[in-house]
N, C-alpha and C. Protein backbone atom coordinates (compact mmCIF):
# COMPACT_ATOMS: atom_id res chain seq x y z
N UNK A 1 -2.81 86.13 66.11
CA UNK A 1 -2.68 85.44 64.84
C UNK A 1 -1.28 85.76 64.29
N UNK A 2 -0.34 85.14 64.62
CA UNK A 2 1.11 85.32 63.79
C UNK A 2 1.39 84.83 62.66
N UNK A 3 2.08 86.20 62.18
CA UNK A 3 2.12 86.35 60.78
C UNK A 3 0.73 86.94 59.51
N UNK A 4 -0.36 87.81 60.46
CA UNK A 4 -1.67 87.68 59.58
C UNK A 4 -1.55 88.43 58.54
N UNK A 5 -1.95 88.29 57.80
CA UNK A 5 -2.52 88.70 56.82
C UNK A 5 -3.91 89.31 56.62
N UNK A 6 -4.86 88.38 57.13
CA UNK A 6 -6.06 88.84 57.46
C UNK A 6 -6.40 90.35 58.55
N UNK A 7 -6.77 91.15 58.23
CA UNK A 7 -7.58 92.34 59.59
C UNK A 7 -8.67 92.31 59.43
N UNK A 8 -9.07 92.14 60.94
CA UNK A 8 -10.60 91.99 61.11
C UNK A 8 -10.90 91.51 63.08
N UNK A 9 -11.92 92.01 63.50
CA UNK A 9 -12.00 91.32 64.58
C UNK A 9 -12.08 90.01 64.23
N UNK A 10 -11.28 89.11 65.91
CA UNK A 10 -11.31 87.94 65.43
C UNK A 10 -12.81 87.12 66.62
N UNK A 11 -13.46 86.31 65.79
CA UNK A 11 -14.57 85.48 66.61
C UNK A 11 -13.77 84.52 67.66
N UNK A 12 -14.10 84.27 68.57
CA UNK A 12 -13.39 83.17 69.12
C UNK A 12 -14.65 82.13 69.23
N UNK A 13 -15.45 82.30 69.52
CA UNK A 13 -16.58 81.38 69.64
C UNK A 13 -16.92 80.07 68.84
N UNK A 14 -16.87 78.93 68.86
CA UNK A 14 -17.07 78.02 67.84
C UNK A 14 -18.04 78.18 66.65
N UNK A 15 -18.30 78.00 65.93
CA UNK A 15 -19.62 78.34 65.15
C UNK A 15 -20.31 76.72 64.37
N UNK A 16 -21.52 76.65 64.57
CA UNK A 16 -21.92 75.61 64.43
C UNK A 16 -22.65 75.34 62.96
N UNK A 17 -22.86 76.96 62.56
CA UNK A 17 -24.04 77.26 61.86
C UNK A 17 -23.63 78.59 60.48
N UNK A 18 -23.09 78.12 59.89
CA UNK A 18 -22.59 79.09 59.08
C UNK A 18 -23.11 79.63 57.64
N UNK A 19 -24.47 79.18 57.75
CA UNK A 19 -25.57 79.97 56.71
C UNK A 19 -25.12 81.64 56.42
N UNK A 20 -24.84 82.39 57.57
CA UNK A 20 -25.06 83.76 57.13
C UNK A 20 -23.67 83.91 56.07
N UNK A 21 -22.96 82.95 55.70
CA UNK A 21 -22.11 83.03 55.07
C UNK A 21 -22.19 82.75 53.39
N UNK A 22 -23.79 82.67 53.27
CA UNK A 22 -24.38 82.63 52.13
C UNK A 22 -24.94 83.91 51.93
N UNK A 23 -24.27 85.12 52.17
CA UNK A 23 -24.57 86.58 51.94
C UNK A 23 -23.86 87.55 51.94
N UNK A 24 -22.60 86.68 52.18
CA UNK A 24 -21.28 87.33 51.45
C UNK A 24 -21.00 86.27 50.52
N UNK A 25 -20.22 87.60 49.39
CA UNK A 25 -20.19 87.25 47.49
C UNK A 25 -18.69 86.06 48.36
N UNK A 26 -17.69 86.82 48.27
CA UNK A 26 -16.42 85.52 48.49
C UNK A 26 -16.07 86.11 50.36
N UNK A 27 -15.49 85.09 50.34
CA UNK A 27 -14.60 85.29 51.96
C UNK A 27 -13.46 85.14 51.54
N UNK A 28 -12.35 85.55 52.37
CA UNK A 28 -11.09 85.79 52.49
C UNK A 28 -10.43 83.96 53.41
N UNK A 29 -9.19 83.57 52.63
CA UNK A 29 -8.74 82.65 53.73
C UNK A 29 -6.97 82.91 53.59
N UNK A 30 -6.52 82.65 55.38
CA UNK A 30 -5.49 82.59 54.86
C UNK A 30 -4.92 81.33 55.18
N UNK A 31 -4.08 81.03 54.83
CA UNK A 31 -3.05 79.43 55.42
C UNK A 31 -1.78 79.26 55.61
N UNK A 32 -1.15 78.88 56.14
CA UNK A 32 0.34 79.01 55.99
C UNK A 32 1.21 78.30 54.67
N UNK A 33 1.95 79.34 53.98
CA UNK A 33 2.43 78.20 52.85
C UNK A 33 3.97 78.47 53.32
N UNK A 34 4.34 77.28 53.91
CA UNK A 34 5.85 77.24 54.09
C UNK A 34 5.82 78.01 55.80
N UNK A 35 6.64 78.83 55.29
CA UNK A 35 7.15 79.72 56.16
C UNK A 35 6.37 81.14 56.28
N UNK A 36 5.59 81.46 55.27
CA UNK A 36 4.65 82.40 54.98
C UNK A 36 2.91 82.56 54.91
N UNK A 37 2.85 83.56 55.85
CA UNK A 37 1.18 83.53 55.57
C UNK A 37 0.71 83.92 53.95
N UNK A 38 -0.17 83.08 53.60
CA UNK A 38 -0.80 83.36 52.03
C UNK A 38 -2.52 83.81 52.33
N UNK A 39 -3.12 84.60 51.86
CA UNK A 39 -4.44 84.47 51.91
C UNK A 39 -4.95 85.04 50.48
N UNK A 40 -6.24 84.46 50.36
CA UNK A 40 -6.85 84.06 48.56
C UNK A 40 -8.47 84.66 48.74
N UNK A 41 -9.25 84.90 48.17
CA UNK A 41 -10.34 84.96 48.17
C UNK A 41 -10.73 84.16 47.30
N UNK A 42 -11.89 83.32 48.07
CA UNK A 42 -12.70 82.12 47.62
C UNK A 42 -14.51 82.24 47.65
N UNK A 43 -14.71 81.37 46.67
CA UNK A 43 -16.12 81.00 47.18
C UNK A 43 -16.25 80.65 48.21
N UNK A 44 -17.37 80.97 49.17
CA UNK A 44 -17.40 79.83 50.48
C UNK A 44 -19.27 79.75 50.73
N UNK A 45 -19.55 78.76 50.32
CA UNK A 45 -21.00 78.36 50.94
C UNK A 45 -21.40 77.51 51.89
N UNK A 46 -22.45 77.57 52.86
CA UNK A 46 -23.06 76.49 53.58
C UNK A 46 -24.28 75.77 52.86
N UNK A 47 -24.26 74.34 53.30
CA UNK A 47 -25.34 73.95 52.47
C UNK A 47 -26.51 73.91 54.22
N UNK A 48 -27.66 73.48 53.80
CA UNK A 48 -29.01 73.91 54.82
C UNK A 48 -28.35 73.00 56.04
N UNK A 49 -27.80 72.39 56.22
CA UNK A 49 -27.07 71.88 57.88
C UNK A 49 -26.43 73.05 58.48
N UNK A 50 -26.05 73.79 57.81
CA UNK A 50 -25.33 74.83 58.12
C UNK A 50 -23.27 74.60 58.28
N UNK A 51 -23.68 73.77 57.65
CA UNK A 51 -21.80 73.12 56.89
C UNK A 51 -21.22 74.22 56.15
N UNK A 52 -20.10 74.38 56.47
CA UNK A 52 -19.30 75.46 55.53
C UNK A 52 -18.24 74.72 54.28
N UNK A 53 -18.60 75.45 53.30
CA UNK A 53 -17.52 74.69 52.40
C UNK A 53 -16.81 75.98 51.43
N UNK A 54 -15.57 75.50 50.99
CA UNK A 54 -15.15 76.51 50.12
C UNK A 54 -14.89 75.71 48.94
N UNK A 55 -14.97 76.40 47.87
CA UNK A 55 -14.60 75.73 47.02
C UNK A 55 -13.39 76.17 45.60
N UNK A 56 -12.89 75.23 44.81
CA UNK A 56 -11.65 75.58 44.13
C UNK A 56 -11.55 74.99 42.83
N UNK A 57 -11.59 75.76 41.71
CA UNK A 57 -12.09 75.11 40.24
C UNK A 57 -10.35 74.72 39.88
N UNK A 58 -10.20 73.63 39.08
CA UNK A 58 -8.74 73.18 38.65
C UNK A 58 -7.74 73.41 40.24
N UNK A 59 -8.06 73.03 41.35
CA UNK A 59 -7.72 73.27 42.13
C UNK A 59 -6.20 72.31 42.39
N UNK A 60 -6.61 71.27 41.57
CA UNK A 60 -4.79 70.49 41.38
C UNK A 60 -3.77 71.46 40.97
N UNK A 61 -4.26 72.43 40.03
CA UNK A 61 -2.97 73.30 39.93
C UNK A 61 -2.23 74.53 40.51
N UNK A 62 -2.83 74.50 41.77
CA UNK A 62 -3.11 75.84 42.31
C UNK A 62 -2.11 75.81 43.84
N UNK A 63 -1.53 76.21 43.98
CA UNK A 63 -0.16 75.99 44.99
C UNK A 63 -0.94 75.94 46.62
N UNK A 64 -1.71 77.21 46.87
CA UNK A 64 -2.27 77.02 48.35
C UNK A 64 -3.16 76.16 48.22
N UNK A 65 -3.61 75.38 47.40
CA UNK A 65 -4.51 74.03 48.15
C UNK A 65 -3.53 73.35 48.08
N UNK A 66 -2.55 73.04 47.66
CA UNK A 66 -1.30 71.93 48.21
C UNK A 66 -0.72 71.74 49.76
N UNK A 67 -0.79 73.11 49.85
CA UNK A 67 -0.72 73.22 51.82
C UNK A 67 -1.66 73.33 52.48
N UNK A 68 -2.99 73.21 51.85
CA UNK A 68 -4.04 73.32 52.77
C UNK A 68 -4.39 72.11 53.07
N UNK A 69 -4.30 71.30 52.01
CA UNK A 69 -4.35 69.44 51.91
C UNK A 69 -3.42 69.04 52.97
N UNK A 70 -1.89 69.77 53.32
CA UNK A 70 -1.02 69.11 53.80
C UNK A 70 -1.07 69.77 55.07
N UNK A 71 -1.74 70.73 55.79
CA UNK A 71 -1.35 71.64 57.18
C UNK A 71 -3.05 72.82 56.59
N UNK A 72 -4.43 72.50 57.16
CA UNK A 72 -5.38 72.56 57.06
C UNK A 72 -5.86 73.58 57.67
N UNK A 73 -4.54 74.27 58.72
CA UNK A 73 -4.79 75.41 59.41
C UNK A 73 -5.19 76.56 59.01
N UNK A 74 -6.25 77.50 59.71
CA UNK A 74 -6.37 78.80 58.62
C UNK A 74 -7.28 79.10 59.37
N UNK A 75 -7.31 81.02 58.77
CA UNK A 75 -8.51 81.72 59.07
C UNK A 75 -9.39 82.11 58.13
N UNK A 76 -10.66 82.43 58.21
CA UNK A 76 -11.37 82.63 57.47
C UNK A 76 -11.73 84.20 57.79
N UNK A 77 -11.98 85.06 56.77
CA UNK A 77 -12.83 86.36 56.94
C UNK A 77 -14.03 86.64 56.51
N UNK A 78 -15.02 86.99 56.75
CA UNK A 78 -16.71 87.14 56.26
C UNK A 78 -16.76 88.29 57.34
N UNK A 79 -17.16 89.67 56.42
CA UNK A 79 -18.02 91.01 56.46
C UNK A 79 -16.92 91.32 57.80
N UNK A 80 -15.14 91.24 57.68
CA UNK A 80 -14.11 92.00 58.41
C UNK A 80 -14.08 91.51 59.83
N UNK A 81 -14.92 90.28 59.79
CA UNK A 81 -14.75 89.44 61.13
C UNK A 81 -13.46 87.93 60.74
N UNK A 82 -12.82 87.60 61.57
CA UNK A 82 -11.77 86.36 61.36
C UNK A 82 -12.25 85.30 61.62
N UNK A 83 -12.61 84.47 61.43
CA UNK A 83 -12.44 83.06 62.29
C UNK A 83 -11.35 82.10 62.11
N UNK A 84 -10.89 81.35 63.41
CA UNK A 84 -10.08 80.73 63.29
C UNK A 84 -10.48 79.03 62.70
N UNK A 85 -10.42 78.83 61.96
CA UNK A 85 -10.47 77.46 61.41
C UNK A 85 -10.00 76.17 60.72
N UNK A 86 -9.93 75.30 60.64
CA UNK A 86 -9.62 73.69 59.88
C UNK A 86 -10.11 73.50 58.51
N UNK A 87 -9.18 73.72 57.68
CA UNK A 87 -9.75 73.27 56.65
C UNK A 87 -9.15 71.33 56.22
N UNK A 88 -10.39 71.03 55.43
CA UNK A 88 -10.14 69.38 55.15
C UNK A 88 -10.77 69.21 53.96
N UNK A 89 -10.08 68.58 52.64
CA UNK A 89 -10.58 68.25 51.48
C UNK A 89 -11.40 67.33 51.62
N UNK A 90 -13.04 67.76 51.04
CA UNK A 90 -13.78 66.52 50.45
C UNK A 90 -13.47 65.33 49.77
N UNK A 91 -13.85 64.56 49.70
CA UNK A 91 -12.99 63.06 48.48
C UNK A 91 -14.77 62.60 48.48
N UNK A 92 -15.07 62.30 49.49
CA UNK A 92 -16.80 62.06 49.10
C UNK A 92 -17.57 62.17 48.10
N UNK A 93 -17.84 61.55 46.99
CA UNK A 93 -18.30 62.13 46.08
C UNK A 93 -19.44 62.10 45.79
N UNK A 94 -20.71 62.24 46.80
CA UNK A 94 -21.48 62.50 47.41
C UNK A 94 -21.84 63.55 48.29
N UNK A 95 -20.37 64.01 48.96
CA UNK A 95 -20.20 65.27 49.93
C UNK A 95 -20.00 66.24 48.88
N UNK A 96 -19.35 66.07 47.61
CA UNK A 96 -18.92 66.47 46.86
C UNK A 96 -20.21 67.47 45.70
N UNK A 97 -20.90 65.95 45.53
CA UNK A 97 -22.04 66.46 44.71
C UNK A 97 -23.00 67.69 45.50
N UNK A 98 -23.24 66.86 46.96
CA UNK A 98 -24.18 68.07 48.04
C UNK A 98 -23.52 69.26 47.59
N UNK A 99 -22.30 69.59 47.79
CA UNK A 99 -21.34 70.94 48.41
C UNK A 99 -21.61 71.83 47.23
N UNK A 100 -21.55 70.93 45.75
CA UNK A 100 -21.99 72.09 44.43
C UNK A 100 -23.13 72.47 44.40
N UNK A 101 -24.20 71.52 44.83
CA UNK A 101 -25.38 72.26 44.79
C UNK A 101 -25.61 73.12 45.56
N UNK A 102 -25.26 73.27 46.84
CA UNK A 102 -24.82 74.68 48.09
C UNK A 102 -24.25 76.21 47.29
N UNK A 103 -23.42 75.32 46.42
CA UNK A 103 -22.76 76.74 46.07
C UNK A 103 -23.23 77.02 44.71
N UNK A 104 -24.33 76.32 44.21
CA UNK A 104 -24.83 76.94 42.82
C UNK A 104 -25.82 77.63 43.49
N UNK A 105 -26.72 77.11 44.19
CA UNK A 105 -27.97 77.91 45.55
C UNK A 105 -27.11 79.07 45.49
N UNK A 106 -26.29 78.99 46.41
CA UNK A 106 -25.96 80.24 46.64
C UNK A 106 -25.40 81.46 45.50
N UNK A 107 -24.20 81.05 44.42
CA UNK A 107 -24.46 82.03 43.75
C UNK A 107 -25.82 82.50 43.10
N UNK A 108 -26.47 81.78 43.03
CA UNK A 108 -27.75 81.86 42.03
C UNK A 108 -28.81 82.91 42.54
N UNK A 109 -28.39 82.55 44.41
CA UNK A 109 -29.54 84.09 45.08
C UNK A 109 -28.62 84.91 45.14
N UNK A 110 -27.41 85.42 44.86
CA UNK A 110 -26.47 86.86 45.08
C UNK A 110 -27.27 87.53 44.12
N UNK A 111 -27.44 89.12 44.13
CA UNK A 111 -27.26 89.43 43.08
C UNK A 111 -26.37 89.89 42.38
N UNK A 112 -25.16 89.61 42.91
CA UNK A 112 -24.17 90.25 41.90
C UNK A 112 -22.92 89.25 42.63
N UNK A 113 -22.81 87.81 42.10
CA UNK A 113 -22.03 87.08 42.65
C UNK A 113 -20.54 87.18 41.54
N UNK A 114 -19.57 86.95 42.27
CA UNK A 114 -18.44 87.44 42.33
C UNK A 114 -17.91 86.75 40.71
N UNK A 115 -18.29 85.61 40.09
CA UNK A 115 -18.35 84.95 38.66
C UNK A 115 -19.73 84.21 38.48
N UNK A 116 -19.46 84.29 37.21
CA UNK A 116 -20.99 83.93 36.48
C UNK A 116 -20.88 82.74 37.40
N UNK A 117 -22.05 81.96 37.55
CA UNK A 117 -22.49 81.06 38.28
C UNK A 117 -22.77 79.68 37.04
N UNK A 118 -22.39 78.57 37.10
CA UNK A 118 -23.08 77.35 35.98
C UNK A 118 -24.67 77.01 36.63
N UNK A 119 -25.54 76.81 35.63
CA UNK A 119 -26.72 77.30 35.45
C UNK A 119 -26.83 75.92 36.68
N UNK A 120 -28.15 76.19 37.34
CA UNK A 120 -28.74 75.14 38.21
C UNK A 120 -28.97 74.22 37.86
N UNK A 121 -28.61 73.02 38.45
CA UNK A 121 -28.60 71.22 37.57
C UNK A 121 -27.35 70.99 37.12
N UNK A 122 -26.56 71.66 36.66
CA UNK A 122 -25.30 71.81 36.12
C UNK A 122 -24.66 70.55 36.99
N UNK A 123 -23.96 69.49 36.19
CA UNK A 123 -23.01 68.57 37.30
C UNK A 123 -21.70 68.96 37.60
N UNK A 124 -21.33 68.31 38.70
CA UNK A 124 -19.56 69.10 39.69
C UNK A 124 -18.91 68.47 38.56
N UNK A 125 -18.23 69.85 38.00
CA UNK A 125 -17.06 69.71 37.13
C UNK A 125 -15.89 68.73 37.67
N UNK A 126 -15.57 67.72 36.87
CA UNK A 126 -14.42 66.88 37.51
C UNK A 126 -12.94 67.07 38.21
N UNK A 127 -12.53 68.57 38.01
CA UNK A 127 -11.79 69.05 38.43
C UNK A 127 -11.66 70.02 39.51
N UNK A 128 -12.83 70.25 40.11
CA UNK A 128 -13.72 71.06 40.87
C UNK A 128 -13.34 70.64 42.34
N UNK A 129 -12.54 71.49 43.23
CA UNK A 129 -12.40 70.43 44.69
C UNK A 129 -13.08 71.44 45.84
N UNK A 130 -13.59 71.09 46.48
CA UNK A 130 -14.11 71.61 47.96
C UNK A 130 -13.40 71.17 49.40
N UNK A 131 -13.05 72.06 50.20
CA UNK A 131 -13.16 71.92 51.50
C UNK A 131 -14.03 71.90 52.32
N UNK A 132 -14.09 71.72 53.30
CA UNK A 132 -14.72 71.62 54.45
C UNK A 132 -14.32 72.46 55.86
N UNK A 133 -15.11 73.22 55.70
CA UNK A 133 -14.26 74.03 56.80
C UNK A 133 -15.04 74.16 58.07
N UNK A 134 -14.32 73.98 59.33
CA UNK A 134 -15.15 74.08 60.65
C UNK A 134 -13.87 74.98 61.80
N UNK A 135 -14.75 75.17 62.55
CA UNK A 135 -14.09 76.04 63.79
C UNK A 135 -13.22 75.56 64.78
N UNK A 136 -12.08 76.01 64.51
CA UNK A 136 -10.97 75.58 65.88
C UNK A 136 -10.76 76.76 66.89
N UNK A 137 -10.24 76.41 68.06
CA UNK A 137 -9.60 77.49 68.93
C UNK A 137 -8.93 77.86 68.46
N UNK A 138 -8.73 79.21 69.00
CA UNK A 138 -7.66 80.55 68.23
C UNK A 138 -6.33 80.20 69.02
């Protein structure tokens, strides 16, 4: 992994199924911004397909989703393991609506999730953006 940021063994294996990732509070990602590795800690939930998503509140103003929109490359960390992965912005707003209810589920069973959680039923704040994240070769 050049330039990491991230430590952790890295998975190489594809992953199809990324539920157990609803039992860690945030995961770690990093991406390249520019010339430099950046990595952030995020929400990241699967909804019951076992889809991974991360997600990003006022995320228009926020510099690493500008390069993640534009060069999608990245790793992910959950419990000091890496994976190598693709990230891709939702626009679906349908994929959109699913992906909040994933991640209200999920903060809602932590018990001690990383920010207060908006109460269940709550609708996706309009400024609210999600990725989509799946497994590439390392």
């Amino acid at each position: 992994m050049p330039g990491a940021v991230l430590f952790g063994a890295e998975h190489e294996e594809p992953v199809s199924d990324w539920t157990f990732a609803n039992q860690v509070t945030l995961c770690q990602i990093q991406i390249r911004a520019g010339l430099l590795p950046h990595a952030i800690n995020l929400n990241c939930f699967a909804n019951e397909s076992g889809d991974l998503y991360l997600s990003c509140s006022n995320c228009d103003t926020k510099r690493w989703s500008g390069f993640a929109v534009d060069d999608g490359t990245a790793w992910l960390r959950l419990d000091g393991t890496v994976y190598p992965v693709q990230l891709t912005r939702a626009m679906d707003p349908d994929e959109l609506d699913a992906a909040w209810v994933a991640r209200l589920d999920k903060l809602h069973s932590l018990e001690e999730p990383a920010n207060p959680p908006a109460p269940l039923g709550s609708p996706r704040p309009d400024r609210w953006w999600s990725f989509r994240v799946v497994s590439r070769s390392s």
